[in-house]
Protein backbone atom coordinates (compact mmCIF):
# COMPACT_ATOMS: atom_id res chain seq x y z
CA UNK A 1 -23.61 -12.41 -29.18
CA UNK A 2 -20.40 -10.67 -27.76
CA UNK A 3 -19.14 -11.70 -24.82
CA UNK A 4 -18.67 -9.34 -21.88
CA UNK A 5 -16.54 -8.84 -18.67
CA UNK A 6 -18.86 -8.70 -15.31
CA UNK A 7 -19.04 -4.69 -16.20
CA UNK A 8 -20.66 -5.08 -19.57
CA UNK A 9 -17.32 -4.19 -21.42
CA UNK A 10 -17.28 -5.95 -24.56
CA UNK A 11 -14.41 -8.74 -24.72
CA UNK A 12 -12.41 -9.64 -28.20
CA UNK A 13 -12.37 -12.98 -27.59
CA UNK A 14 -15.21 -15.61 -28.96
CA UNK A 15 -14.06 -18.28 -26.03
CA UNK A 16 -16.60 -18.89 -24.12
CA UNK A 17 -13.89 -20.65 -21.46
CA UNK A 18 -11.38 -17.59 -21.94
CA UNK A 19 -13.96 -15.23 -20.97
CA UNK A 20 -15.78 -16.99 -18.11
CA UNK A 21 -11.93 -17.44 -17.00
CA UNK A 22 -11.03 -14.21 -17.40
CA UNK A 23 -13.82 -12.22 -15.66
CA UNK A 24 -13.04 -14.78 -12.68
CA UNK A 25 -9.22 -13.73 -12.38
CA UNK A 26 -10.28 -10.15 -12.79
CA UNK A 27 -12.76 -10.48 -9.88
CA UNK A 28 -9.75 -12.27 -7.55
CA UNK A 29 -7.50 -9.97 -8.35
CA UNK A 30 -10.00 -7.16 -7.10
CA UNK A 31 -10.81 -9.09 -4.00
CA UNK A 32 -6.81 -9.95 -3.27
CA UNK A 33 -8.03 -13.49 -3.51
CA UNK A 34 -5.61 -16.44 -4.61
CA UNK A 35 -6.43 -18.36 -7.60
CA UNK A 36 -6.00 -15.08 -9.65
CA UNK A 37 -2.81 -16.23 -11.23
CA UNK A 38 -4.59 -20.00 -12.15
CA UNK A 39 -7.65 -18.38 -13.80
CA UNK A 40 -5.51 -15.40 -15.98
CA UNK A 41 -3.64 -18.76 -16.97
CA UNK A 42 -6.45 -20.51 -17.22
CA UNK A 43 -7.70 -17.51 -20.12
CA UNK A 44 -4.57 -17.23 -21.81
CA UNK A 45 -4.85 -21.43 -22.31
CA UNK A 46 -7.99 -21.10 -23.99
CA UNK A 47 -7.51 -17.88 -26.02
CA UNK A 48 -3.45 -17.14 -26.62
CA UNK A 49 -4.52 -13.99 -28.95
CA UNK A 50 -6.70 -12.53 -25.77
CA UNK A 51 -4.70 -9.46 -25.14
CA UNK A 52 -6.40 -8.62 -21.89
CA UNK A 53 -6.12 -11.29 -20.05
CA UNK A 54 -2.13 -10.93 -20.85
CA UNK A 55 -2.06 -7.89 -19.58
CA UNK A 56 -3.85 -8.37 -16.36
CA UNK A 57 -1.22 -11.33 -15.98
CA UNK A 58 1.43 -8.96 -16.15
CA UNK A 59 0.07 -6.57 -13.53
CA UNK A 60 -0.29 -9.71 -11.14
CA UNK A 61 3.71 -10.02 -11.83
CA UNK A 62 3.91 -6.46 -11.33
CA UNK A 63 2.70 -6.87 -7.53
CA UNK A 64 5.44 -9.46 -7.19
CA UNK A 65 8.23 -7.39 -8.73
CA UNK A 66 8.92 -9.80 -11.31
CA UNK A 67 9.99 -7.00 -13.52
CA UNK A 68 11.23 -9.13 -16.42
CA UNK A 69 8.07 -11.08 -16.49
CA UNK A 70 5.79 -8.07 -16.04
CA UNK A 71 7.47 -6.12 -18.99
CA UNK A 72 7.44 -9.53 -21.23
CA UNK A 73 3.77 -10.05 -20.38
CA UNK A 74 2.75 -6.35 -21.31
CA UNK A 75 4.77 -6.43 -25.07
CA UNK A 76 2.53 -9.60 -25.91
CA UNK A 77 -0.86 -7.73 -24.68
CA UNK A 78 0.07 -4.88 -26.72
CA UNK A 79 1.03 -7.09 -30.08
CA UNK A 80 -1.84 -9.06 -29.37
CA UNK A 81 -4.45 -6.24 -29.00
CA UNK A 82 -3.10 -4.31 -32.06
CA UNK A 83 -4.47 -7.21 -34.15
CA UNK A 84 -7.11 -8.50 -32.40
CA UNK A 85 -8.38 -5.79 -29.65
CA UNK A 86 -11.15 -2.95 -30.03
CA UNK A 87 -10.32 0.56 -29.15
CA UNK A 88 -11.57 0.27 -25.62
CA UNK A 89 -9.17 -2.74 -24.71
CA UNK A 90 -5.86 -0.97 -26.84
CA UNK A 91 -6.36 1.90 -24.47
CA UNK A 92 -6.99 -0.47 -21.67
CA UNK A 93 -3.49 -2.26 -22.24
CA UNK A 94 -1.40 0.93 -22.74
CA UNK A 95 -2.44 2.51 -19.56
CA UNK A 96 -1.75 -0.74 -17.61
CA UNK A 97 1.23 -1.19 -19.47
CA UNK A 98 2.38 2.19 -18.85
CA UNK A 99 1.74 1.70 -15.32
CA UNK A 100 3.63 -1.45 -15.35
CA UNK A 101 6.91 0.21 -16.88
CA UNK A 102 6.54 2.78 -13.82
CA UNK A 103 5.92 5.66 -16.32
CA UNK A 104 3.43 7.02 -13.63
CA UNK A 105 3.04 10.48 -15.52
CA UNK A 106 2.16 9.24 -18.80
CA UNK A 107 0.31 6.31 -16.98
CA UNK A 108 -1.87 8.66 -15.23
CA UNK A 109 -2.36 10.89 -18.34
CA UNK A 110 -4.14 7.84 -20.16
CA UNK A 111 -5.97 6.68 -17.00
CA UNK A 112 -7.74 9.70 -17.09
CA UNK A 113 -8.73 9.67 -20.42
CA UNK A 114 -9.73 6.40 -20.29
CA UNK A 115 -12.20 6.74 -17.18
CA UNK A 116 -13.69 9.29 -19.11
CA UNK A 117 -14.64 7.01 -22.29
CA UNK A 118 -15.19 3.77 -20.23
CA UNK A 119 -16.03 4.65 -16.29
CA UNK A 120 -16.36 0.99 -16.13
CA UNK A 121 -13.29 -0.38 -16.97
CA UNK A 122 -12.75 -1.74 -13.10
CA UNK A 123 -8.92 -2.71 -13.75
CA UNK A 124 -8.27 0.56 -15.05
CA UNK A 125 -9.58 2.69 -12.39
CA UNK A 126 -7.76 0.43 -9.75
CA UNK A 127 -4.67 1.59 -11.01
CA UNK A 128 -4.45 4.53 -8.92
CA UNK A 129 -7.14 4.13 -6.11
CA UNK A 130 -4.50 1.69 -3.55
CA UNK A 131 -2.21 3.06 -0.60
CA UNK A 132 0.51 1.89 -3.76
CA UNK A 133 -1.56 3.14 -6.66
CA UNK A 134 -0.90 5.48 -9.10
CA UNK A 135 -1.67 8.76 -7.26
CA UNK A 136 -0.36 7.58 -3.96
CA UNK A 137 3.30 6.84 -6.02
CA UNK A 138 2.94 10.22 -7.82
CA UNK A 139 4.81 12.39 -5.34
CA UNK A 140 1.05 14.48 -4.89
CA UNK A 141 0.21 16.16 -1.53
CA UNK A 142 -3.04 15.29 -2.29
CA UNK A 143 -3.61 12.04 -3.56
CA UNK A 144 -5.80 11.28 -0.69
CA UNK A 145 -8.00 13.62 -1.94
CA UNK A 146 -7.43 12.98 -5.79
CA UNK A 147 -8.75 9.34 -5.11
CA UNK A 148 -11.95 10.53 -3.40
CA UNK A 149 -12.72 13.25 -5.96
CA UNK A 150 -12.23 10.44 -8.90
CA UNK A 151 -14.52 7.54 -6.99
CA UNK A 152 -17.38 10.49 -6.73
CA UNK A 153 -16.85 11.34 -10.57
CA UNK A 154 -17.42 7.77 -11.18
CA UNK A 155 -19.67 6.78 -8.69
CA UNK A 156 -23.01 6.49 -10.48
CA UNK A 157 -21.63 3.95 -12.52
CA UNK A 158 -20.81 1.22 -10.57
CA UNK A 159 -23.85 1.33 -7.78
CA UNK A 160 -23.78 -1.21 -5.48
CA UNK A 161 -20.76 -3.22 -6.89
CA UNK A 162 -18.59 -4.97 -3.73
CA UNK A 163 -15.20 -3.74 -5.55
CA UNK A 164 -16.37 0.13 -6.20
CA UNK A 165 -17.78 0.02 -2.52
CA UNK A 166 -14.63 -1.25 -1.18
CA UNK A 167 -12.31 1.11 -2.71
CA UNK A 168 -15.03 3.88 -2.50
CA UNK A 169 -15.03 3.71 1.34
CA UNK A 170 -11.32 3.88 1.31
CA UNK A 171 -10.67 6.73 -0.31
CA UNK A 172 -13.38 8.66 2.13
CA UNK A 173 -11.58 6.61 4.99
CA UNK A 174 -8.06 8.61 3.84
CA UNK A 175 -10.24 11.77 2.81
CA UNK A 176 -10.84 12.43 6.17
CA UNK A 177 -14.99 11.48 6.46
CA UNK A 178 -14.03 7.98 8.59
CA UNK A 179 -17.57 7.45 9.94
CA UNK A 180 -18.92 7.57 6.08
CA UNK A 181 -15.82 5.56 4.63
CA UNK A 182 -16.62 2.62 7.47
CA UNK A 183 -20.16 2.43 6.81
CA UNK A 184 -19.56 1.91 2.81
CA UNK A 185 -16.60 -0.19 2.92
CA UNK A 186 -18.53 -2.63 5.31
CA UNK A 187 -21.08 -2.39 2.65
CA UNK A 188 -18.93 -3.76 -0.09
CA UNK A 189 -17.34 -5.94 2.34
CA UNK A 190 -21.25 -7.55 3.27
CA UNK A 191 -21.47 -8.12 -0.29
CA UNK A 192 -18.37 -10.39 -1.10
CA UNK A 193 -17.22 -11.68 2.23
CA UNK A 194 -13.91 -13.46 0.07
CA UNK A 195 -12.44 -9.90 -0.46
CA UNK A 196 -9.37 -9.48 1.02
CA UNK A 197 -9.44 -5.20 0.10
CA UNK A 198 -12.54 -5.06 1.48
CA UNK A 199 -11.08 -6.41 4.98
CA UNK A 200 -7.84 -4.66 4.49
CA UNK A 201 -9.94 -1.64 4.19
CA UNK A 202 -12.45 -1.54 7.26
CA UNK A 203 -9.30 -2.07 9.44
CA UNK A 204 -7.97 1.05 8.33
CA UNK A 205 -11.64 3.07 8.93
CA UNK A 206 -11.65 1.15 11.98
CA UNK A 207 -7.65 1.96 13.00
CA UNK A 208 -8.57 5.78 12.24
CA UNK A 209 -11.29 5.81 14.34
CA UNK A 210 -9.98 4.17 16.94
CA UNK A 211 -12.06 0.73 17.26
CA UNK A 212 -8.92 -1.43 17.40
CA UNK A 213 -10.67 -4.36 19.38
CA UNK A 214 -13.64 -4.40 17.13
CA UNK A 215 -10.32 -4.76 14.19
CA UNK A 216 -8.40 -7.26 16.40
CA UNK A 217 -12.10 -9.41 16.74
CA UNK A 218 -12.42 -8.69 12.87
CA UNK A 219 -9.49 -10.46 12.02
CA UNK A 220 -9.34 -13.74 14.30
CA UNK A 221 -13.24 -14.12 12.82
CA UNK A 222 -12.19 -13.61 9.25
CA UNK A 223 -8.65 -14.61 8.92
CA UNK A 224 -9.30 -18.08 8.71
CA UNK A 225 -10.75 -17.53 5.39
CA UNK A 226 -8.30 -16.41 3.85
CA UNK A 227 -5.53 -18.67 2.21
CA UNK A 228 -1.34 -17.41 3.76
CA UNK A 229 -0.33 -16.88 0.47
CA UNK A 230 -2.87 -14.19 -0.10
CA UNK A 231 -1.52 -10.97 -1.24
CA UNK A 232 -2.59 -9.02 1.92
CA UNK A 233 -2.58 -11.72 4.51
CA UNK A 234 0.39 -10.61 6.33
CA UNK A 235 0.05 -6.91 5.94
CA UNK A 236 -3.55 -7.27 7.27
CA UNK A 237 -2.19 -9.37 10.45
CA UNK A 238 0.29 -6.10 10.58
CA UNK A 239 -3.02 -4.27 11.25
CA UNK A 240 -3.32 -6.57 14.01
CA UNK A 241 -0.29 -6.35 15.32
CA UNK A 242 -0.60 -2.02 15.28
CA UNK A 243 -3.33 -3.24 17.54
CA UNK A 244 -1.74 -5.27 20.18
CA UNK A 245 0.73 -2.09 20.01
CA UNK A 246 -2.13 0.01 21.36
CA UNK A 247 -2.44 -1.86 24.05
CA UNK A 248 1.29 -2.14 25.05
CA UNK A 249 1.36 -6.33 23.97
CA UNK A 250 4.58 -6.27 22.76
CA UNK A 251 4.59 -10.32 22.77
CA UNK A 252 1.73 -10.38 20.50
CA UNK A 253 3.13 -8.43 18.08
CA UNK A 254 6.35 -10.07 17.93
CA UNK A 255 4.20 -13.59 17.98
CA UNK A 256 2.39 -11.70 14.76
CA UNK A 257 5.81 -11.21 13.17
CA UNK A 258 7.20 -14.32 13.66
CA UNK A 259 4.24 -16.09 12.52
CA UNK A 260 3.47 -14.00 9.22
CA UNK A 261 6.24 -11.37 8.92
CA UNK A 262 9.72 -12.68 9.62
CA UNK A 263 11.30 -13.00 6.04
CA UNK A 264 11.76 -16.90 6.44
CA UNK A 265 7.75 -17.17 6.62
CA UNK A 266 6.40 -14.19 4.53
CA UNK A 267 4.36 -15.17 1.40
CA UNK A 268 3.95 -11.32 0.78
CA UNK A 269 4.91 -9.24 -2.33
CA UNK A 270 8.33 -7.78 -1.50
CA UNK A 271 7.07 -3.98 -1.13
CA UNK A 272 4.64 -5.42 1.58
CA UNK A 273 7.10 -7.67 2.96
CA UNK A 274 9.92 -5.11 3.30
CA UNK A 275 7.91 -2.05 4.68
CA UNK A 276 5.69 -4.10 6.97
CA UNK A 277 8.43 -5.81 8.41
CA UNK A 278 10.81 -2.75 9.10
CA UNK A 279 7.36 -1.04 10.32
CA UNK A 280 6.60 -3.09 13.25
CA UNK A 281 10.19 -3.67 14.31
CA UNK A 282 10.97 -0.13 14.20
CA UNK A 283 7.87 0.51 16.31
CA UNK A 284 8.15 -2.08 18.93
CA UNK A 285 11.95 -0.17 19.16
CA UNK A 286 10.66 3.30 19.15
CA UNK A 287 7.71 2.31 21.73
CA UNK A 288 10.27 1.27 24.20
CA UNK A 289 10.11 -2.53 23.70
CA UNK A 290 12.63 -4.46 23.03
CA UNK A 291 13.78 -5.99 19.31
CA UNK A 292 16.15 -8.91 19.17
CA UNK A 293 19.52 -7.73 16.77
CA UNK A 294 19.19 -10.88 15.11
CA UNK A 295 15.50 -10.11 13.73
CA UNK A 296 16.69 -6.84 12.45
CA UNK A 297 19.92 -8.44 10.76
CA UNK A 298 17.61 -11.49 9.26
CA UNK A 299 15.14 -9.13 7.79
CA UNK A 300 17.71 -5.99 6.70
CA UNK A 301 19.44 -9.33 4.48
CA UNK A 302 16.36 -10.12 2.49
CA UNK A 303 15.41 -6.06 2.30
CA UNK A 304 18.93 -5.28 0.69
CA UNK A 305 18.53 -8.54 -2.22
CA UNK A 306 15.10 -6.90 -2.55
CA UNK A 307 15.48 -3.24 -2.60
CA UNK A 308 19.14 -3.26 -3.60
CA UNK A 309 19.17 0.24 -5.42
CA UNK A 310 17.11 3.46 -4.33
CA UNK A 311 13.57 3.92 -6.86
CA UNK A 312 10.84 3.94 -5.44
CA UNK A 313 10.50 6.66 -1.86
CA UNK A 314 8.17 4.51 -0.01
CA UNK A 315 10.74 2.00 -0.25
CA UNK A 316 13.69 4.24 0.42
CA UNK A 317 12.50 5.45 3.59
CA UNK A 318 11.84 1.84 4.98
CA UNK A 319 14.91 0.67 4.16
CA UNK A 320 16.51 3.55 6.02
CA UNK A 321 14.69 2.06 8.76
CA UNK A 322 16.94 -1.02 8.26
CA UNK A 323 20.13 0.97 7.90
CA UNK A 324 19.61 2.80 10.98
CA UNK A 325 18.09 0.39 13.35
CA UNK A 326 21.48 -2.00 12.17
CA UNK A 327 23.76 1.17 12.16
CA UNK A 328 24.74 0.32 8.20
CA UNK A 329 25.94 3.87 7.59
CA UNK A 330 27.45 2.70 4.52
CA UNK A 331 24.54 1.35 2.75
CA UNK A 332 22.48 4.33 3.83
CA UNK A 333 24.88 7.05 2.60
CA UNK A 334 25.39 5.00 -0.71
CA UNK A 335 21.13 5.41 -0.93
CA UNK A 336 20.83 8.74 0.32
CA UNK A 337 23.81 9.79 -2.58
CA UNK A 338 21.26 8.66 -4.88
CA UNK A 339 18.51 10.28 -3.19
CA UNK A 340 19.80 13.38 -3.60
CA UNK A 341 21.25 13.28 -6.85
CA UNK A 342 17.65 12.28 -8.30
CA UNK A 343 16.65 15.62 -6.23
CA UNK A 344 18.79 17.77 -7.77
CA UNK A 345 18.13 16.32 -10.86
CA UNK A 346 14.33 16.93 -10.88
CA UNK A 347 13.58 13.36 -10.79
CA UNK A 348 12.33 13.05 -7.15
CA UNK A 349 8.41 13.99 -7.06
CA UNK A 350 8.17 13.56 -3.49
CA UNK A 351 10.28 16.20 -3.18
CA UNK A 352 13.21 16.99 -0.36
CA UNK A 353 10.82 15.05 2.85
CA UNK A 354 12.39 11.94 1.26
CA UNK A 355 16.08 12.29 2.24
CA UNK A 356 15.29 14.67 5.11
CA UNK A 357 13.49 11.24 6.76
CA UNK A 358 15.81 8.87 6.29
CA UNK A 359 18.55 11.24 8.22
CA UNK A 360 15.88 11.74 10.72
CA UNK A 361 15.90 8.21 10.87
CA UNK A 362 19.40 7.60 11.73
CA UNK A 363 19.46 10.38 14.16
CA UNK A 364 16.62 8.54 16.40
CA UNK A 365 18.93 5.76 15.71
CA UNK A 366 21.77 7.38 17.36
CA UNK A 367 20.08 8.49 20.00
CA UNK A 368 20.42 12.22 18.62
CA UNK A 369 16.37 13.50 19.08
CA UNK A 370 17.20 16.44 18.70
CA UNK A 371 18.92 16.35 15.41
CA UNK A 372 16.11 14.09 14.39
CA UNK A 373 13.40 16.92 15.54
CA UNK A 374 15.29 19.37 13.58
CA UNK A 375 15.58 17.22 10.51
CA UNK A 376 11.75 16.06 10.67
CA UNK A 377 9.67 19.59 11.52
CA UNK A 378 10.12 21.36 8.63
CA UNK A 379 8.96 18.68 6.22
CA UNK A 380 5.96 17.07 8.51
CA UNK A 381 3.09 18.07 6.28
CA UNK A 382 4.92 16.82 3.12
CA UNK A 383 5.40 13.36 4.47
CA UNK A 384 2.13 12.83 2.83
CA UNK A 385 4.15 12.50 -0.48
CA UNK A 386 5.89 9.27 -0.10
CA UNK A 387 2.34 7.30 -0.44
CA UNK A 388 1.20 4.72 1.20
CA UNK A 389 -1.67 4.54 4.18
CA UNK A 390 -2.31 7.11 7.25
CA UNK A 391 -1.30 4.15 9.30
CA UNK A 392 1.91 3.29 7.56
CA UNK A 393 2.67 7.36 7.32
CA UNK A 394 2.00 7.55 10.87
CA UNK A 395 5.48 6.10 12.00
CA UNK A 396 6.97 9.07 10.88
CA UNK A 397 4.66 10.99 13.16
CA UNK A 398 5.10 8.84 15.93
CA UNK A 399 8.78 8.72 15.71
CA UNK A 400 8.86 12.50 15.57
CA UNK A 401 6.58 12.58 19.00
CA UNK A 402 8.37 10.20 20.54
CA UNK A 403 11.85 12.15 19.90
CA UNK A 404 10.27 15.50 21.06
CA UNK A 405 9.54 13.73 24.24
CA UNK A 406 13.62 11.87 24.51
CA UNK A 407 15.00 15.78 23.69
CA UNK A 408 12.65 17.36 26.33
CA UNK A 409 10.15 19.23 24.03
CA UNK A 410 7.21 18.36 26.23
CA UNK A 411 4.77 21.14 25.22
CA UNK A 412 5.81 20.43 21.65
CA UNK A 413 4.79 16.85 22.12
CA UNK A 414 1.45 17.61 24.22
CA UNK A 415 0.23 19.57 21.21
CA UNK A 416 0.62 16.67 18.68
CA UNK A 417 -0.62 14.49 21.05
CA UNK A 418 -3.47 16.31 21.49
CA UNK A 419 -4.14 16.89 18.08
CA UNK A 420 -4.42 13.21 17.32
CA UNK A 421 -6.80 12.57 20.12
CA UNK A 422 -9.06 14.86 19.30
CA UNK A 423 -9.16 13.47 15.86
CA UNK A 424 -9.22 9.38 17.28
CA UNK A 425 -8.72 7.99 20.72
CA UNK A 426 -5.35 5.71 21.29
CA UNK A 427 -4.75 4.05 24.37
CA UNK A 428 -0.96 4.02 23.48
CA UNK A 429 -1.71 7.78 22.87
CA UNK A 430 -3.23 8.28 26.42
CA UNK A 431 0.23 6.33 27.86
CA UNK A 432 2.40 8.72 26.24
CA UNK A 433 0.23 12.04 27.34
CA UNK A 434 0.27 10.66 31.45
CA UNK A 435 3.94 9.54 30.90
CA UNK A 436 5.04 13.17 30.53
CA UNK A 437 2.34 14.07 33.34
């Protein structure tokens, strides 16, 4: 009898111990769960020739920008699956190999097609349903969207499963329909209690509808369940912190960053560690509170070993945060050059909002609002494009609102303000709206 993953996809391996090893990693590495890495190993040991548990080894290095190790992983899934692998699992390697290599077009191209032939290919269809997935890297408008409309294609096959749930409510959460998107993400998150995504993503429906002390009680209850070095235990005590924002705690989110964040402490990948990080700090600034120089120099050092060259926009614009917060004008024009070339060149799918924020950026620096409301208006509704999460987009936002207020554009800034309370209440919201009376 074959054996099968935990979707009923036949596996080309006849190791009993591979597969029971391999459907385990699989599972952690949809729940954000440690122990991933020791089961993939664990299937590799007892099968070398299983292709797919090579390749989902790779993707773990992927999340940890180990490059080298990624790409290394992904050649010896594709040579193994070309001699050993049905047609279902050489598709299944390409498109995570693609994705892997950042070829996002062609990685999308065969993630399509394959979701048509196997719906059920879980590890497939993650690749483009996270804040850092596929579609939200693409440079799309609408990749919040694009993930809700491919969860409803796919929907009747998958049910009641606690990973579809979880990334099923998400995508409604970031659609838009936030009362829907909470009920079924708690729904997958009822089911499997040791799933990290799940967590990660009732904060957000709960951050978007504005129930941040039902999130900040979520995460002392749960937190303790979930081992430091998991992959989203600092950006989920971010959420936290976002909270203790709302309510003007400054200390508590510094406490948050020092215990979790700070680079000497972080266990997070670097994309996590570098945008959370510059996140918070340039919030706390932004909100009025004060930032110690020396937490902005400690974290801008590890950002610039980790991000040294401009690629990927998400990370761009956060480490423009770093070069304007520590007035490195160098290091910013040197990225921006870049920026632009890769613009000009047609090789920038996000489009013109990328280099337009980080000048923004150092014109809130510089105390120059009105430069940076200049810069920022035209491209507000494309900010989208950079990926990521409302809540991490929303610093752009909230720097922009905060500058109309600095350059005197009250009425300007009542009308945002308004906008986004009508949508979700924020107590840090409400400050801002009786600060300008």
């Amino acid at each position: 009898m074959a054996l099968e993953d935990r979707y009923g996809l036949p596996l080309s391996t006849t190791s009993d111990a591979a597969a029971s090893a391999y459907r385990e990693g699989v599972d952690l590495m949809l729940a954000g769960w440690t122990g991933t890495v020791e089961a993939l190993e664990g299937a590799i040991a007892a099968d070398p020739d299983f292709a797919l548990a090579h390749i989902a080894r790779a993707r773990v290095h992927a999340f940890y920008q180990q490059g080298d190790l990624a790409r290394s992983k992904a050649a010896v899934a594709r040579e193994r699956v070309a001699k050993h692998g049905t047609e279902r699992e050489r598709s299944h390697v390409e498109t995570l190999a693609l994705a892997i290599e950042g070829r996002l077009p062609e990685a999308i191209a065969a993630m399509r097609k394959h979701i048509e032939t196997w719906p059920r290919d879980a590890l497939v269809l993650s690749l483009p349903l996270g804040a850092f997935g596929l579609f939200a890297f693409s440079g799309m408008a609408d990749h919040d969207r694009a993930r809700y409309e491919l969860c409803e294609r796919v929907a009747q096959h998958y049910g009641e499963d606690w990973w579809f749930l979880t990334m099923y409510g998400w995508a409604m959460t970031e659609n838009g329909d936030v009362a829907r998107g909470r009920s079924v993400t708690e729904r997958g998150f009822n089911l499997r209690r040791a799933n990290a995504h799940a967590a990660h993503a009732v904060l957000h429906a709960m951050f978007e509808d504005g129930a941040i002390d039902d999130a900040d009680r979520l995460v002392d209850d749960w937190i303790p369940t979930y081992d430091r070095a998991g992959i989203l235990h600092g950006h989920i005590r971010w959420h936290q912190a976002l909270g203790s924002l709302e309510h003007g705690d400054a200390a508590r989110a510094l406490s948050i960053y020092a215990d979790v964040l700070q680079p000497s402490v972080t266990q997070a990948p670097p994309l996590n560690a570098v945008t959370d990080g510059a996140s918070l700090l340039w919030r706390l600034s932004a909100y009025g509170h004060t930032v110690p120089e020396a937490l902005w120099r400690d974290a801008d050092a590890t950002a610039q070993k980790l991000f040294p060259k401009s690629g990927l926009p998400f990370a761009d614009v956060h480490m423009a945060l770093f070069a304007a917060a520590t007035q490195n004008h160098k290091a910013l024009a040197a990225r921006l050059a870049v920026i632009e070339q890769r613009l000009a060149d047609g090789k920038l799918p996000a489009g013109p909002v990328v280099p337009a924020i980080c000048r923004a950026l150092l014109a809130f620096a510089n105390e120059n609002y009105a430069a940076c409301v200049q810069t920022l208006a035209p491209v507000l509704a494309d900010v989208v494009r950079i990926g990521g999460s409302h809540a991490q987009r929303e610093l752009i936002e909230d720097t922009y609102i905060v500058a109309l207020m600095r350059s005197g554009e009250l009425p300007r800034a009542r009308t945002l303000l308004e906008a986004r309370l009508h949508r979700r209440p924020s107590l840090r919201d409400r400050r801002w709206q009786a600060a300008m009376g």
